[in-house]
Protein backbone atom coordinates (compact mmCIF):
# COMPACT_ATOMS: atom_id res chain seq x y z
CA UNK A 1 -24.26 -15.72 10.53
CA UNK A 2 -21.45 -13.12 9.61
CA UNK A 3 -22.99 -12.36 6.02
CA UNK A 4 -23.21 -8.48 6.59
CA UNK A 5 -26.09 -6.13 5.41
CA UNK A 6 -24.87 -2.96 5.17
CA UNK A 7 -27.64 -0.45 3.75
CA UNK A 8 -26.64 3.38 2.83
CA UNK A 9 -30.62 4.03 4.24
CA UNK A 10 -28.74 2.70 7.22
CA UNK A 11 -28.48 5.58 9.53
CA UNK A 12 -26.75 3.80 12.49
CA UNK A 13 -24.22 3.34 10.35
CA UNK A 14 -23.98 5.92 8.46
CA UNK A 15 -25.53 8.88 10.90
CA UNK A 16 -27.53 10.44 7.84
CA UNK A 17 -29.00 9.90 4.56
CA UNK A 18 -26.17 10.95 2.55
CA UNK A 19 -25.61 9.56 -0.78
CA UNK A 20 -23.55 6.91 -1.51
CA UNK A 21 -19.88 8.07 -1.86
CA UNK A 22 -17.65 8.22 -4.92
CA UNK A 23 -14.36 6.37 -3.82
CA UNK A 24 -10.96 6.96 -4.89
CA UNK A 25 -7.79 4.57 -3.63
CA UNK A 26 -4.78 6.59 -5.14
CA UNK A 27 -1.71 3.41 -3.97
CA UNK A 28 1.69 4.42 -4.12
CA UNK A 29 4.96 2.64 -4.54
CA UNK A 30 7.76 2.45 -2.76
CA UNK A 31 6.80 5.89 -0.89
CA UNK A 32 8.38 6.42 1.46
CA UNK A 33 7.03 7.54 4.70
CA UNK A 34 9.30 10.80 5.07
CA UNK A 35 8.79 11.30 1.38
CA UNK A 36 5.83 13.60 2.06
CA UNK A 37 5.32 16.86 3.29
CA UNK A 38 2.66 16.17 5.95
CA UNK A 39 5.01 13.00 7.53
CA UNK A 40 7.84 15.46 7.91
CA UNK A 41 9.63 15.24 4.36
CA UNK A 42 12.07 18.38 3.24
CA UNK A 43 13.34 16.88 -0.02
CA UNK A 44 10.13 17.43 -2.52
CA UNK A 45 7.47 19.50 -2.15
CA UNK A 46 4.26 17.57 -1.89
CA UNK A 47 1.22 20.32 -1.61
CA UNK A 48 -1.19 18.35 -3.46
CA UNK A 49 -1.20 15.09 -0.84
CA UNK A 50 -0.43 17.65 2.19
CA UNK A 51 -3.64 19.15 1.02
CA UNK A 52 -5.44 15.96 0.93
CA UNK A 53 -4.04 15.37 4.69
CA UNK A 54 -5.33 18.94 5.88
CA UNK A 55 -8.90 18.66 4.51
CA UNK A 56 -8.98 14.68 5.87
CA UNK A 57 -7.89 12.45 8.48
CA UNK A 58 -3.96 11.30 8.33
CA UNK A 59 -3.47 8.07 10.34
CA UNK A 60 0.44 8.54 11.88
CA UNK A 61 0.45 4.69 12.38
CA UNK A 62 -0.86 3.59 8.91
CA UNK A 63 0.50 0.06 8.25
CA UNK A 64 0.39 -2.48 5.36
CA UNK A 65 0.72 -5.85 5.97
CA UNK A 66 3.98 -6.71 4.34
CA UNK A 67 7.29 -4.49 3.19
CA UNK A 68 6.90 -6.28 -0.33
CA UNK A 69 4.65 -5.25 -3.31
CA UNK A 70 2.48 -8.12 -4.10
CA UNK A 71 1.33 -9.77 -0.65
CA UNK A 72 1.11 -5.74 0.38
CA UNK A 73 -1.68 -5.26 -2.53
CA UNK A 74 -3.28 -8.42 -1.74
CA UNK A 75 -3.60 -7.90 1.40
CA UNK A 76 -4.78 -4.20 0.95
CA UNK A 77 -7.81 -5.68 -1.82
CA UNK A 78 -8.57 -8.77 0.34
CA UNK A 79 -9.07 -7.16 3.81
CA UNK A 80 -7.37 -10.05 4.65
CA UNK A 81 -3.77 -11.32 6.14
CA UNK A 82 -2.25 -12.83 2.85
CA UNK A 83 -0.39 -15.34 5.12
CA UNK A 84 -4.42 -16.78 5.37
CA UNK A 85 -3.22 -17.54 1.83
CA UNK A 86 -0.30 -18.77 1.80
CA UNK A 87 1.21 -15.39 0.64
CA UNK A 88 4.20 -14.06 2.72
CA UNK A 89 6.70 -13.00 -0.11
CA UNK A 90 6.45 -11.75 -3.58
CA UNK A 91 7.64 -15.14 -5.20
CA UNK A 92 4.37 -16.81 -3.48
CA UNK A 93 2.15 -15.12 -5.68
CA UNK A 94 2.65 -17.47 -8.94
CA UNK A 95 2.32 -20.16 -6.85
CA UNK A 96 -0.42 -19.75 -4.43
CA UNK A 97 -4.62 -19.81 -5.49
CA UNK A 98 -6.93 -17.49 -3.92
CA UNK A 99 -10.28 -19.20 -3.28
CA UNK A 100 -12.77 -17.98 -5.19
CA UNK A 101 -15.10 -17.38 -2.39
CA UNK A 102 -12.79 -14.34 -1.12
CA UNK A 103 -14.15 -11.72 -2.53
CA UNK A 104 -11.76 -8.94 -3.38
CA UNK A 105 -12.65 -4.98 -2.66
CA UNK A 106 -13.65 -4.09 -6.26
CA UNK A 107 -15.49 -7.50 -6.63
CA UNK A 108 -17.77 -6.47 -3.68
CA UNK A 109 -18.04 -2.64 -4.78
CA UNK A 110 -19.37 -3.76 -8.25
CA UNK A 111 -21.76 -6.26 -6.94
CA UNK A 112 -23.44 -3.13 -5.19
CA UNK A 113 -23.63 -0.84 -8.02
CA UNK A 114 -20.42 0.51 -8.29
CA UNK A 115 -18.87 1.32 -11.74
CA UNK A 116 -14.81 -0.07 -11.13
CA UNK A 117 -11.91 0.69 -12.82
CA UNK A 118 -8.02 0.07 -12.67
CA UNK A 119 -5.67 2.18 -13.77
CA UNK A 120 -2.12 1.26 -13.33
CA UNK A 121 -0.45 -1.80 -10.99
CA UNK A 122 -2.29 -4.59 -9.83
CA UNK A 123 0.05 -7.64 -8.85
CA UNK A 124 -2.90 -9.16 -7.70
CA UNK A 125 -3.07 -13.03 -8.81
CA UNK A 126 -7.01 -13.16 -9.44
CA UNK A 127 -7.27 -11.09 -13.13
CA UNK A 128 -7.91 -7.28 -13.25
CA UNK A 129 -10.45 -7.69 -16.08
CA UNK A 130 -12.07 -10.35 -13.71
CA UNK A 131 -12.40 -7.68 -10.66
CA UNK A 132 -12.85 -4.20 -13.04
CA UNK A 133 -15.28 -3.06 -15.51
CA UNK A 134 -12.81 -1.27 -17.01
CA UNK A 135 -8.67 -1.75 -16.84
CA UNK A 136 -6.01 1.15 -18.18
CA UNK A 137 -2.53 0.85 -18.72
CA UNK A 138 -2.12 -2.20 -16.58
CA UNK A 139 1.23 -2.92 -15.00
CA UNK A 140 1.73 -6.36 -13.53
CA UNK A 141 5.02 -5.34 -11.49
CA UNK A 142 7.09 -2.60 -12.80
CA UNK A 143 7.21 -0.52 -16.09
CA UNK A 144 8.94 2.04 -17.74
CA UNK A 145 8.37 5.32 -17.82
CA UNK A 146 8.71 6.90 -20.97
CA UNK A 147 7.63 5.05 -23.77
CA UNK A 148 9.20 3.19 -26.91
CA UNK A 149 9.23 4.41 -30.83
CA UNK A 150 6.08 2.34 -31.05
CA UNK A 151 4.26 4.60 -28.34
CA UNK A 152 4.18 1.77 -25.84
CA UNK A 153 5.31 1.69 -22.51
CA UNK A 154 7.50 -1.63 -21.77
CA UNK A 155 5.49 -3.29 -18.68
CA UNK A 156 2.59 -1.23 -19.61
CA UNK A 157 0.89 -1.75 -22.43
CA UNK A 158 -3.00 -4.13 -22.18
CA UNK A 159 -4.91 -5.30 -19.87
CA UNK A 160 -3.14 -8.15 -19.38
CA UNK A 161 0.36 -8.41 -19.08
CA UNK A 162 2.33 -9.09 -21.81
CA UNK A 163 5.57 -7.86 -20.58
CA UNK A 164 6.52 -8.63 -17.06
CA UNK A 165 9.25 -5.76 -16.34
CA UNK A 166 10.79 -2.41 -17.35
CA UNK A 167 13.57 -1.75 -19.38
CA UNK A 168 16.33 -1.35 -16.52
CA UNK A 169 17.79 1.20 -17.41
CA UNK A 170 17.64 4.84 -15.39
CA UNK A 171 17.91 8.67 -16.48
CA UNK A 172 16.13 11.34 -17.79
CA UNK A 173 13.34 11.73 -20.51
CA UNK A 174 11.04 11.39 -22.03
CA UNK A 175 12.94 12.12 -25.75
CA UNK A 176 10.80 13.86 -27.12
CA UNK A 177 8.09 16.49 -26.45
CA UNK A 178 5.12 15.07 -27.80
CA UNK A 179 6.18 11.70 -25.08
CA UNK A 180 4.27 11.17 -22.40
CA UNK A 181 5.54 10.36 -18.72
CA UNK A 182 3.87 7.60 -17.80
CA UNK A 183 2.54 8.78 -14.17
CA UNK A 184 1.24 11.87 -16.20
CA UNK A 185 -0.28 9.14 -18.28
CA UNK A 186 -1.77 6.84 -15.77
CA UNK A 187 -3.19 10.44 -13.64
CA UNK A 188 -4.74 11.49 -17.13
CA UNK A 189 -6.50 8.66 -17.61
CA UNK A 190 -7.92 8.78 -13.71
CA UNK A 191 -8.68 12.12 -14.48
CA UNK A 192 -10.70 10.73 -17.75
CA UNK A 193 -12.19 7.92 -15.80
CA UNK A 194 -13.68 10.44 -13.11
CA UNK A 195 -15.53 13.02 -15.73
CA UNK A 196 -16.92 9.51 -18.21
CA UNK A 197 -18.25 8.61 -14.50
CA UNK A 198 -19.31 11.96 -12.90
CA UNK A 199 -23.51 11.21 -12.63
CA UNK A 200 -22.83 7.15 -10.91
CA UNK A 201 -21.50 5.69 -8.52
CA UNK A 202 -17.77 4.65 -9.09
CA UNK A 203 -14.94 2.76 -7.58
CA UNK A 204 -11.15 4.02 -9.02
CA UNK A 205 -8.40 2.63 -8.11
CA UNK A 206 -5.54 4.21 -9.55
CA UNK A 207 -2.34 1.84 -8.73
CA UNK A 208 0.96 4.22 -9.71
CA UNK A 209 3.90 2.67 -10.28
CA UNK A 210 5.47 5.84 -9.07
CA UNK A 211 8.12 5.97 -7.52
CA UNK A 212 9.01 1.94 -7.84
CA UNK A 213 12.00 1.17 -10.14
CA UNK A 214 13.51 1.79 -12.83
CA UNK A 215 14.58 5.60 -11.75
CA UNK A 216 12.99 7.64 -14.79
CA UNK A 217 12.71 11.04 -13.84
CA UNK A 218 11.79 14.25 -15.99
CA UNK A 219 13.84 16.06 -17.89
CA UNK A 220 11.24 19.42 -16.82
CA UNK A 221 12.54 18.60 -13.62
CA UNK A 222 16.35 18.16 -14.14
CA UNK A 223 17.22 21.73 -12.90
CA UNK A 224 14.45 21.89 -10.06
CA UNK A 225 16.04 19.29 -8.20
CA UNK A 226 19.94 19.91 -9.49
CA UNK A 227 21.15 20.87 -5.69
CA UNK A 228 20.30 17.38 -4.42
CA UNK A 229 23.86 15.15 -3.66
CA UNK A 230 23.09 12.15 -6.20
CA UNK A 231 21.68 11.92 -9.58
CA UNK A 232 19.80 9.44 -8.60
CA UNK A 233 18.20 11.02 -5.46
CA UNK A 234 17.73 13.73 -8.12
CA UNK A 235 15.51 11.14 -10.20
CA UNK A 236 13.79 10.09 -7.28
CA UNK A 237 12.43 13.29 -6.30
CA UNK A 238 11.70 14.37 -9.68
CA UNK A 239 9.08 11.11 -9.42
CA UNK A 240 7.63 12.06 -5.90
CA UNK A 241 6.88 15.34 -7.47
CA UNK A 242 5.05 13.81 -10.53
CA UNK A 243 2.95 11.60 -7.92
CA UNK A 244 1.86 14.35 -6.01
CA UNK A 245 0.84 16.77 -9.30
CA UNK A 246 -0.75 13.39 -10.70
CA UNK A 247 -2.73 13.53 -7.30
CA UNK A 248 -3.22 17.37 -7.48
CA UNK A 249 -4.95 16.58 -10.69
CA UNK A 250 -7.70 13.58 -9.57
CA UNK A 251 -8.52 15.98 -6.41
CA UNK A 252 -8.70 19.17 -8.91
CA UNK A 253 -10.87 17.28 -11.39
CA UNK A 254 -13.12 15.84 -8.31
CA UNK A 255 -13.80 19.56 -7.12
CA UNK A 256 -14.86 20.44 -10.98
CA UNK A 257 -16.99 17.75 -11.47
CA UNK A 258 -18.65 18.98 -8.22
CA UNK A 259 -17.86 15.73 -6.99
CA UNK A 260 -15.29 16.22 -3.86
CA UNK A 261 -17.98 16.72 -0.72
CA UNK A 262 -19.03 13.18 -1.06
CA UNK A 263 -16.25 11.47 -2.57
CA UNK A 264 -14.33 9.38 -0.26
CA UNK A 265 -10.29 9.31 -1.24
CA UNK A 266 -7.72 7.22 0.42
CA UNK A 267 -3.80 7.69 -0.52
CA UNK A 268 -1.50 5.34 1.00
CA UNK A 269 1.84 3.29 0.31
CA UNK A 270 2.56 -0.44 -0.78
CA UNK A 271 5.69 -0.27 1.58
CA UNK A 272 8.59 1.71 2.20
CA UNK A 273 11.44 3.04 0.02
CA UNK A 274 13.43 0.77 -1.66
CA UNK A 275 16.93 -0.21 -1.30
CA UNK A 276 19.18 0.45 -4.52
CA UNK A 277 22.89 -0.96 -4.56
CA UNK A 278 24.96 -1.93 -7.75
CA UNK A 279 23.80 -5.26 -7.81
CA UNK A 280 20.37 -3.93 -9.07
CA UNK A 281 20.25 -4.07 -12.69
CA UNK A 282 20.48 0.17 -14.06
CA UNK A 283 22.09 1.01 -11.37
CA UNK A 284 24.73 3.58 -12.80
CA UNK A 285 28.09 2.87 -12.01
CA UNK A 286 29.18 6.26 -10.17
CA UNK A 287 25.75 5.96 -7.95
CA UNK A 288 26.04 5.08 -4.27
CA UNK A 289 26.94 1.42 -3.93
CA UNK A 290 23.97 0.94 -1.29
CA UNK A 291 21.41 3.90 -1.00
CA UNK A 292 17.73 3.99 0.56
CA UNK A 293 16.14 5.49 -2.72
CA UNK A 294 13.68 7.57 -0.59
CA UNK A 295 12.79 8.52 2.97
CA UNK A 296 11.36 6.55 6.13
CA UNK A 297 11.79 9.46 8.26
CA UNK A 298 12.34 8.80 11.56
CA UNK A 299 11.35 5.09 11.11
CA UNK A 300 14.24 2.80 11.11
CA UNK A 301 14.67 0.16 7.87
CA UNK A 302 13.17 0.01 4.64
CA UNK A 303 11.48 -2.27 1.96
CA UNK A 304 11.55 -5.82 2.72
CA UNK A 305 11.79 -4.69 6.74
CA UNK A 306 9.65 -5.57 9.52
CA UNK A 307 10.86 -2.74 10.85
CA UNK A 308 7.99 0.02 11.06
CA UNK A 309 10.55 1.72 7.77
CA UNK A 310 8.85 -1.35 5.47
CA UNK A 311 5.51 -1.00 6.70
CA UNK A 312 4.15 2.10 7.91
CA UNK A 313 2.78 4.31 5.41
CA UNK A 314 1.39 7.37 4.64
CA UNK A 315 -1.76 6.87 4.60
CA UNK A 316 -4.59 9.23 4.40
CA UNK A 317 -8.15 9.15 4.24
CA UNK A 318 -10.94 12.08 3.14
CA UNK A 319 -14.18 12.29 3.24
CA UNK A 320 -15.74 15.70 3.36
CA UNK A 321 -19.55 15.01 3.72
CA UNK A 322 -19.10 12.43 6.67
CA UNK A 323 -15.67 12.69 8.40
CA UNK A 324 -14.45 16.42 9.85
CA UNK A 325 -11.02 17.90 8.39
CA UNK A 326 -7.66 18.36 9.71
CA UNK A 327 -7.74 15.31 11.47
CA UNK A 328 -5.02 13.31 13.41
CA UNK A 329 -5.47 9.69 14.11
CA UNK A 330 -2.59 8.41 16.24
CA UNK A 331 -3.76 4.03 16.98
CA UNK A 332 -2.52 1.52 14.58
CA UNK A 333 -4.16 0.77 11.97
CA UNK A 334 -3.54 -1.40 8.52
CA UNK A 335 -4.57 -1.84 4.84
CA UNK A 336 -6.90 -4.56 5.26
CA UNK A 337 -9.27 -1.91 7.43
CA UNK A 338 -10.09 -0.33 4.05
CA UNK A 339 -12.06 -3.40 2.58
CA UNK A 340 -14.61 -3.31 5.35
CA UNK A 341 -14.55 0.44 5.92
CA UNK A 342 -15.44 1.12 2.46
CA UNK A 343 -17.84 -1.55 2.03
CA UNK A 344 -20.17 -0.26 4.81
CA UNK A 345 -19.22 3.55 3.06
CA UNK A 346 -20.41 1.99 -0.57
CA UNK A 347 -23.65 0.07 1.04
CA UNK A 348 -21.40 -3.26 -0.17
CA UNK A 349 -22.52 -7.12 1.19
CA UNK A 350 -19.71 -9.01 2.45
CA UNK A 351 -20.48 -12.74 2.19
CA UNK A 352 -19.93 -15.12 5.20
CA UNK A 353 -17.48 -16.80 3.27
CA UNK A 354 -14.64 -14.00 2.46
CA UNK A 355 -12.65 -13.46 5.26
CA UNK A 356 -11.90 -10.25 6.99
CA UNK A 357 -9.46 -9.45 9.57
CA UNK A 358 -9.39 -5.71 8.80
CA UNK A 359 -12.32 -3.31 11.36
CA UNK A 360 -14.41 -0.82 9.77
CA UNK A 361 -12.16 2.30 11.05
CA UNK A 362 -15.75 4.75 10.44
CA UNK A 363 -16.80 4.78 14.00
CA UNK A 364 -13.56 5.42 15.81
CA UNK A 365 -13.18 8.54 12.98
CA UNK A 366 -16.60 9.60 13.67
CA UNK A 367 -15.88 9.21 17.02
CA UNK A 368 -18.99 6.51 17.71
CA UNK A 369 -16.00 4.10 18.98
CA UNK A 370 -12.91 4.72 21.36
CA UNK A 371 -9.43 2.71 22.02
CA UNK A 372 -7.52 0.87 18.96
CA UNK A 373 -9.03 -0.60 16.34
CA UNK A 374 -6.91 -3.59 16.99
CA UNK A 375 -5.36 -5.26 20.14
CA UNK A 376 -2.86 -6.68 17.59
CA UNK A 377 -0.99 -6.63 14.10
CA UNK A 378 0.94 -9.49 12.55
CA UNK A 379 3.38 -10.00 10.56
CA UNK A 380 5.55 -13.25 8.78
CA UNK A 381 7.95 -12.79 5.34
CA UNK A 382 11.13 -14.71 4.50
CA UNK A 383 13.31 -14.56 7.40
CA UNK A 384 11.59 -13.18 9.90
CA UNK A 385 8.09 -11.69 12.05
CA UNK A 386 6.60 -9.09 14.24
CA UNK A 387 4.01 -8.53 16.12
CA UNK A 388 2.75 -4.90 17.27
CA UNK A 389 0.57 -4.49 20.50
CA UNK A 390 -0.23 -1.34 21.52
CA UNK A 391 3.27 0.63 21.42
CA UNK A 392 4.81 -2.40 22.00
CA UNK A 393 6.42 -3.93 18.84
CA UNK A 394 8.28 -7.31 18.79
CA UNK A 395 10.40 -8.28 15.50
CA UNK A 396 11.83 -11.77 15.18
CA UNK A 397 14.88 -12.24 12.99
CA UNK A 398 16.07 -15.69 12.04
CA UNK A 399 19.98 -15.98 11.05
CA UNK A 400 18.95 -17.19 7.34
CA UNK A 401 15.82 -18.17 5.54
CA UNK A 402 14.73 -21.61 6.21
CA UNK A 403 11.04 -23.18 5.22
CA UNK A 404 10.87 -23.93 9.33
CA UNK A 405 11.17 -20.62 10.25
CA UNK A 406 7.54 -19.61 8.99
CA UNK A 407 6.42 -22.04 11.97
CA UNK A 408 8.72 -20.06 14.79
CA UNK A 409 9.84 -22.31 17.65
CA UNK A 410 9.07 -22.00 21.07
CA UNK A 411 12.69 -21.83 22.59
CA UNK A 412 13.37 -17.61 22.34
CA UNK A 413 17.49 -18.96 22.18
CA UNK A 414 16.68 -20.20 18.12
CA UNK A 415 15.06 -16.60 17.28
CA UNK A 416 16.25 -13.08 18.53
CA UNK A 417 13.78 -11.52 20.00
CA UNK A 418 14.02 -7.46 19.52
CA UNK A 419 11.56 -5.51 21.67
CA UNK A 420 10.52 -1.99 21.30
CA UNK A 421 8.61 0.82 22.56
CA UNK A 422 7.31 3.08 19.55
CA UNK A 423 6.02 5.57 22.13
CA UNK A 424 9.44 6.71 22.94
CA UNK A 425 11.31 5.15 20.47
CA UNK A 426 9.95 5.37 16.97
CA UNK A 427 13.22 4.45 15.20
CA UNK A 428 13.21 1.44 16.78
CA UNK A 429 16.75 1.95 17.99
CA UNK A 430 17.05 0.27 21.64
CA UNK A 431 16.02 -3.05 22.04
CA UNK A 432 14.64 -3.91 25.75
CA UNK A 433 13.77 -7.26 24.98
CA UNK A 434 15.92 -8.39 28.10
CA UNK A 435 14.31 -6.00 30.56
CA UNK A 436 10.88 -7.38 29.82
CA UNK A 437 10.31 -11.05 29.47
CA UNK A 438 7.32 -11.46 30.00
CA UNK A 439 6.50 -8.82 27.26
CA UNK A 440 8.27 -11.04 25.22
CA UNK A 441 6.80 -14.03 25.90
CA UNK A 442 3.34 -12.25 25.86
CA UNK A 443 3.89 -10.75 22.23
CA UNK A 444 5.30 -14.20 21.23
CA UNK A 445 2.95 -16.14 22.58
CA UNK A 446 0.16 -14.31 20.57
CA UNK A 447 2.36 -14.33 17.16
CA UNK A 448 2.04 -18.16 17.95
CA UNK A 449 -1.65 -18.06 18.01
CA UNK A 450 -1.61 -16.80 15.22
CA UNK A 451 0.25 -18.24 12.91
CA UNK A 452 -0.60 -21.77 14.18
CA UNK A 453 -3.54 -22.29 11.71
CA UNK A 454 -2.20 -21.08 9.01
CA UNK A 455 -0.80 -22.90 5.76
CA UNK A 456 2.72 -22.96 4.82
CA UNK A 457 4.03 -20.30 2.29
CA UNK A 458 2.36 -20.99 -1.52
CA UNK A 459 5.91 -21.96 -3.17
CA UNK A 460 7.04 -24.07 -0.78
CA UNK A 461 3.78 -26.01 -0.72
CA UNK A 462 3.85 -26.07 -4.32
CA UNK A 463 7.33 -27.51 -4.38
CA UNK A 464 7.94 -31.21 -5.47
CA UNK A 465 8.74 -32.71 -2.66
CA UNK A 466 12.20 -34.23 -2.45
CA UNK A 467 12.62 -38.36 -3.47
């Protein structure tokens, strides 16, 4: 049987009789992974998560397993690929039912003690009151920033949503003085949720909408970033910095709670920075026409890519009681390794019947383990898949979205193949696919495997079929 025990007496686990950790999952949106200080970003300052990165382990191959927000999150709270699902795109989500026997991350933290809480995004189709004791300015996909005369915040307002999306628009507030900016808002309420929960054991997960659309960036800020080329790269960093204070404050408020040796943080990214053009509703007219609202670094693409610009992340993990500091962790790795790796942190059962494709990353960080956690990553969205095998990656575009192409044929001359080497080529900018076939076919072949069993995407299964 697969049902796992996982005791915190347990000390082949967890080496020592240390108590069971606080855990905090700060998720980004939209980051960027040359946003940040510690992944090479100039732009904005980002001291608070660069500090995070120096006292803890940053993973340089952090992935997520999709470059869109909602199969990301899933798949990030599931431990699970969404595809399992029959999630591959954002539109799946209304569509698609996730079985009740797959337990999600805060689900399985509660069931072993754990006081949970939400503050922020979920996307997430199973209900946030269902999964958290408690739930804070919930956003279902995107909200405003600054709020309305009323005091509320247009996409952020209960715990369930009421309204779906922001305002649209884009500039600089909030109006008045007394307003609050909502990422100041949702890290206030963290920082509330952390000192009402000091003397148990608790689960946040503070979901920041930060820095997803619409551009809203502080008027404090206005002259800080004034040298930047575009207003609206002048919004956008004016957000970054507001997401790294907003951190600065949950690690500040850990450390005076006397809280930060055994509370385990984790700070990563949903995907990668977003594409803005002037089809995008608030898009100002004397913007850019097409502009990469953010930073991938040296990675190549951005949201909605397969390329590594869509879904590598930053992604950072500390732990000061069990896992040493300034640490560099160079294998792959992806979202759904936090579900198990937190579960055996938190002493948390996982039933035989939830799934889990993610590893528990503890004993390759504690050294205990050696060699990748995984021999292979997968990927399938709208128009196209990868697979990533060591530094080999293999992306597979179709000409146009078609329901077929989520079952890939065989013949390579209906797909093109693009083969890379991320070990000496990390912006995925020469494609050897012809001088290695049978790297191709091997990568391929295994993609096939894969996706074989799985069920078509939710909305197309949900579909009436055509008379």
């Amino acid at each position: 049987m697969r049902l796992v025990f996982l005791f915190l007496f347990c000390a082949a686990i967890l080496g020592g009789a240390t108590p069971r950790p606080n855990i905090v999952l700060i998720l980004a949106d939209d980051l960027g992974y040359g946003d940040i200080g510690c992944y090479g970003g100039k732009a904005v300052p980002t001291p608070h998560i660069d500090r995070l990165a120096r006292e803890g382990v940053r993973f340089t191959d952090g992935y997520v397993t999709s470059p869109a927000c909602a199969p990301s999150r899933l798949g990030l709270m599931a431990g699970a690929f969404t595809q399992r699902f029959g999630v591959t795109w954002n539109d799946d989500r209304s569509a698609h039912k996730l079985p009740d026997t797959q337990r999600l991350l805060p689900e399985l933290l509660r069931d072993a003690g754990y006081v949970t809480g939400l503050i922020g995004k979920w996307n997430i189709v199973r209900p946030a009151e269902r999964c958290f004791d408690e739930v804070h300015n919930f956003i279902e996909w995107e909200s405003d920033y600054f709020p309305q005369e009323d005091g509320r915040y247009k996409g952020s307002n209960t715990t369930k949503s009421s309204e779906f999306g922001s305002s649209k628009t884009a500039g600089w507030g909030p109006e008045r003085p007394d307003q609050e900016y909502l990422t100041d808002r949702l890290g206030r309420h963290a920082t509330d949720f952390i000192r009402r929960h000091a003397t148990h054991p608790f689960f946040l997960y503070v979901g920041f909408n930060a820095v997803h659309s619409p551009w809203h960036g502080r008027k404090s800020d206005q002259q800080r970033f004034a040298h930047l080329p575009h207003e609206v790269l002048r919004i956008y960093a004016s957000m970054v910095a507001a997401l790294d204070e907003n951190v600065g404050r949950i690690l500040d408020t850990l450390r005076a709670q006397k809280l930060e040796e055994n509370t385990l943080v984790v700070f990563l990214s949903d995907n990668g920075p977003a594409k803005g053009s002037a089809h995008i509703a608030g898009w100002k007219p004397d913007w850019p026409k097409h502009l990469v609202v953010g930073s991938a670094g040296p990675l190549r693409g951005a949201k909605t890519d397969l390329y590594d610009g869509g879904i590598r992340e930053p992604f950072i993990l500390r732990w000061p009681a069990r896992l040493a500091a300034r640490r560099t962790f160079v294998p792959a790795v992806t979202a759904m390794d936090l579900l198990p790796t937190l579960c055996v942190a938190a002493g948390a059962t996982i039933p035989n019947a939830t799934t889990v494709d993610g590893v528990n990353l503890l004993p390759f960080l504690r050294g205990e383990r050696s060699g990748p956690p995984h021999d292979a990553l997968f990927w399938k969205i709208k128009s196209a898949a990868a697979v990533r095998s060591g530094d080999w990656k293999l992306v597979m575009v179709g000409p146009e979205w078609k329901p077929e192409l989520y079952n890939l044929p065989s013949d390579p001359a209906t797909w093109r193949p693009q083969l890379y080497n991320l070990a000496n080529d990390i912006g995925e900018t020469r494609d050897v696919a012809s001088a290695n076939p049978d790297v191709v076919r091997r990568l391929h072949t295994a993609w096939q495997e894969w996706n074989r069993p799985l069920p078509p995407p939710a909305r197309i299964a949900a579909a009436p079929k055509k008379k």
